[in-house]
Protein backbone atom coordinates (compact mmCIF):
# COMPACT_ATOMS: atom_id res chain seq x y z
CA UNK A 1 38.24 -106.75 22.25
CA UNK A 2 38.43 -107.06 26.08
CA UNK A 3 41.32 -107.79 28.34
CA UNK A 4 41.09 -111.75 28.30
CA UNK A 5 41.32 -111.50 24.23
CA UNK A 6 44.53 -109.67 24.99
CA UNK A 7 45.76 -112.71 26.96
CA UNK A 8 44.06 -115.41 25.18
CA UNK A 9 44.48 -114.50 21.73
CA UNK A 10 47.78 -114.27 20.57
CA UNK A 11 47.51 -111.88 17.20
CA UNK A 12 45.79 -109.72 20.12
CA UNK A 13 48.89 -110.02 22.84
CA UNK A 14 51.83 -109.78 20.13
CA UNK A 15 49.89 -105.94 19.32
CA UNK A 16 49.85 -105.36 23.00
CA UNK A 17 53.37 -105.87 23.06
CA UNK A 18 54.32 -104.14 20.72
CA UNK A 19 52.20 -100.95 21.71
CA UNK A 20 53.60 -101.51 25.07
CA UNK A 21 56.79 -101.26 23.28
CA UNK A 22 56.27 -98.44 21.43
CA UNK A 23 54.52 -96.58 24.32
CA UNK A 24 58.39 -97.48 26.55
CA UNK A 25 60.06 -95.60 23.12
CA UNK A 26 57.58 -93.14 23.49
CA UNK A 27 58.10 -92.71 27.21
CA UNK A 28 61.89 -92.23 26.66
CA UNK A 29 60.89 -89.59 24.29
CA UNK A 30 58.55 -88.14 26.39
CA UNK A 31 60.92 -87.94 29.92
CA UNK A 32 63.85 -86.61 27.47
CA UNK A 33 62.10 -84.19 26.01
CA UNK A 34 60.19 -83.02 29.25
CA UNK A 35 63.73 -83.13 31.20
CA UNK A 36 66.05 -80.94 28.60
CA UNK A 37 62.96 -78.27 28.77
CA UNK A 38 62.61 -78.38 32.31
CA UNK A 39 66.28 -78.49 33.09
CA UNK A 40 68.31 -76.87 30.30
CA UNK A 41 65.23 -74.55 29.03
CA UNK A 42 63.72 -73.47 32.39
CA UNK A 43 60.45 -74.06 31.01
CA UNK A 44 57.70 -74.92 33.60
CA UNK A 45 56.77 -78.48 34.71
CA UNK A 46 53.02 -78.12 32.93
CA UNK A 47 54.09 -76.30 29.85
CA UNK A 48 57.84 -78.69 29.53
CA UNK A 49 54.83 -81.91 29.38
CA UNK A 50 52.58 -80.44 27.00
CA UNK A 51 55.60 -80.01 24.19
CA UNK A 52 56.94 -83.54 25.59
CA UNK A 53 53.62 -85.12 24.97
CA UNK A 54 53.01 -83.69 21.64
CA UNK A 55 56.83 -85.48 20.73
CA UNK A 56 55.72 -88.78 22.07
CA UNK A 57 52.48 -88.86 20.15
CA UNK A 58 54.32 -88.11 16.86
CA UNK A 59 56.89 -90.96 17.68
CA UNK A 60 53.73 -93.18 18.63
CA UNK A 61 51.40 -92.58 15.84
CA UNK A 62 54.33 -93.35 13.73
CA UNK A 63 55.24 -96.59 15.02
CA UNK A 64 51.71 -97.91 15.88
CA UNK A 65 51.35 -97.44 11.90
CA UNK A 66 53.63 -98.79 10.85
CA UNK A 67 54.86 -101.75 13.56
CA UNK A 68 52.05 -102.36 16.02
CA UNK A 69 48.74 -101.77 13.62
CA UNK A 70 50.29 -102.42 9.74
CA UNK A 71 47.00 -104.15 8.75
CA UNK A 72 45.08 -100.72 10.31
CA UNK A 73 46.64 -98.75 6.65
CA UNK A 74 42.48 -99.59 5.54
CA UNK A 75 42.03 -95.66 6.85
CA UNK A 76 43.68 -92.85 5.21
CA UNK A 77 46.48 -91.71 6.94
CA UNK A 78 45.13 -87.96 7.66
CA UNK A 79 41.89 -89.65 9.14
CA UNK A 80 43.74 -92.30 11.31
CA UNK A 81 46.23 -89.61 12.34
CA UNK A 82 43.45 -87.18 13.23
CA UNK A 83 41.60 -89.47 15.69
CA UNK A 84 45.53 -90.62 17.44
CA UNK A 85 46.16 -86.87 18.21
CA UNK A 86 42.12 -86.62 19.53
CA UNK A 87 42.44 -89.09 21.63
CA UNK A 88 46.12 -88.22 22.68
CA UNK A 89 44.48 -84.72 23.39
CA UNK A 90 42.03 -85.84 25.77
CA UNK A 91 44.82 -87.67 27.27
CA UNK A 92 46.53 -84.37 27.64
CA UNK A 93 43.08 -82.94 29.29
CA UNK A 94 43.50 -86.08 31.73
CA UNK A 95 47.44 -85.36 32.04
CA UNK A 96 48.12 -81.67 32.83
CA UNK A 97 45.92 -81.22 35.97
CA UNK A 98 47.56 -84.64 36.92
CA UNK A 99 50.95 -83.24 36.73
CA UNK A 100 49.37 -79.67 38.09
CA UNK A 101 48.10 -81.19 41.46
CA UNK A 102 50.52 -83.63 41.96
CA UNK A 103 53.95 -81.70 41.16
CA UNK A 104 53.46 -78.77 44.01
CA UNK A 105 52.72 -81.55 46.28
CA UNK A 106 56.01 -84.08 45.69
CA UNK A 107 58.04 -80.85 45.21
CA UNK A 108 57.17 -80.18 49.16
CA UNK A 109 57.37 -83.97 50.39
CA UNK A 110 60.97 -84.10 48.36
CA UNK A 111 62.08 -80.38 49.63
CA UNK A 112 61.25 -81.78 53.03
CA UNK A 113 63.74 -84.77 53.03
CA UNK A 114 67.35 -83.75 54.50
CA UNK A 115 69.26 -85.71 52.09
CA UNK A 116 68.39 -83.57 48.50
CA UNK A 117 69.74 -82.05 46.34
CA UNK A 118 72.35 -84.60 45.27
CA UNK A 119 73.87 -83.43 42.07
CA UNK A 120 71.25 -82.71 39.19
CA UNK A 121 68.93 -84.82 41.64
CA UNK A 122 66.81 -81.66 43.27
CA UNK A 123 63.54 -81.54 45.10
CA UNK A 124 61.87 -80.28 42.03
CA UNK A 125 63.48 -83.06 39.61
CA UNK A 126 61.83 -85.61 41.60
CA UNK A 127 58.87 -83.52 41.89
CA UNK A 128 58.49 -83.37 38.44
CA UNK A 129 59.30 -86.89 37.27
CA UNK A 130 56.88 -88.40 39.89
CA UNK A 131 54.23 -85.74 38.79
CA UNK A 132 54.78 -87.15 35.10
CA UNK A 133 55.42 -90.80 35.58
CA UNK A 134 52.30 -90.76 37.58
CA UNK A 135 50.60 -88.75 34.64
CA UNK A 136 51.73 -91.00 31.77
CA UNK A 137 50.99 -94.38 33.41
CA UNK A 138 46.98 -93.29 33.74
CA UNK A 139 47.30 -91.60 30.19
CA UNK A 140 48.60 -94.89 28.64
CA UNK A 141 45.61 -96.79 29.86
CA UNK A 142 43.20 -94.17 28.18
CA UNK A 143 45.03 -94.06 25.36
CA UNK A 144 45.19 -98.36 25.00
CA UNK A 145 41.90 -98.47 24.91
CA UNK A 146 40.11 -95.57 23.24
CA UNK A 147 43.00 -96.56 20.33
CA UNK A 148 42.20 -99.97 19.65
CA UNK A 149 38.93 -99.59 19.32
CA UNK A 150 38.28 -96.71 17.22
CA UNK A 151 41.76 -95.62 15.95
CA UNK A 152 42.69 -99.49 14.86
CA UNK A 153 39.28 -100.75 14.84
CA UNK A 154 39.83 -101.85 11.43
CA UNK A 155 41.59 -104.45 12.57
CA UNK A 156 40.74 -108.26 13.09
């Protein structure tokens, strides 16, 4: 599979789609669960994205299953769910120094602008939202990828 098959073929694009889908679902669960840990737990920025992240891949690897791969049930379900969390784990090796390096640096550009806090809108909310929106778009690329061809490889 290559990028053209996504656009040319359309068994390939309607999967896209739908794994673009469920990867917006999984973003919403993702940002809520990173935002109520950050914001009503106090947990850190890095720690609030590694629980986050482990929520989003158990909403993902349900609903690629079952919505965006249903002709990938060929591999037992321990198996197929074992290589989605390894390769959602490396994206979490790729994620957390994202979110590391980048969320010290927006929380100083953001601290620096006159006009914040506004509300629940602080420095370190924006910090922290740019830090992981920045973080899950390069993870979701990875995780494309790497998934389709050995998670649903047995696919057609």
């Amino acid at each position: 599979m290559t990028f053209t098959s996504i656009i040319t073929n359309p068994r390939e694009r309607t999967r896209f789609f739908r794994f673009a889908a469920v990867g917006i679902f999984g973003a919403v669960v993702d940002f809520g669960t990173f935002n109520l840990l950050t914001n009503f737990v106090g947990l850190s920025a890095v720690w609030a994205s590694v629980f986050s992240f482990i929520a989003a891949i158990i909403s993902n690897f349900t609903w690629n299953r079952y919505w965006t791969y249903p002709d990938s049930r060929s591999k037992p379900l321990g198996r197929q769910l074992f290589q989605f969390s390894f390769v959602s784990i490396l994206g979490l090796l790729i994620r957390v120094p994202i979110i590391a390096l980048l969320e010290p640096l927006f929380n100083r550009i953001f601290t620096d602008l006159a006009f914040l806090p506004v509300g629940f809108i602080t420095a370190e909310f924006l910090a922290n939202n740019l830090a992981l929106a920045v973080a899950v778009i390069v993870v979701m690329f990875w995780n494309f990828f790497i998934n389709r061809y050995w998670t649903y490889g047995d696919v057609e």
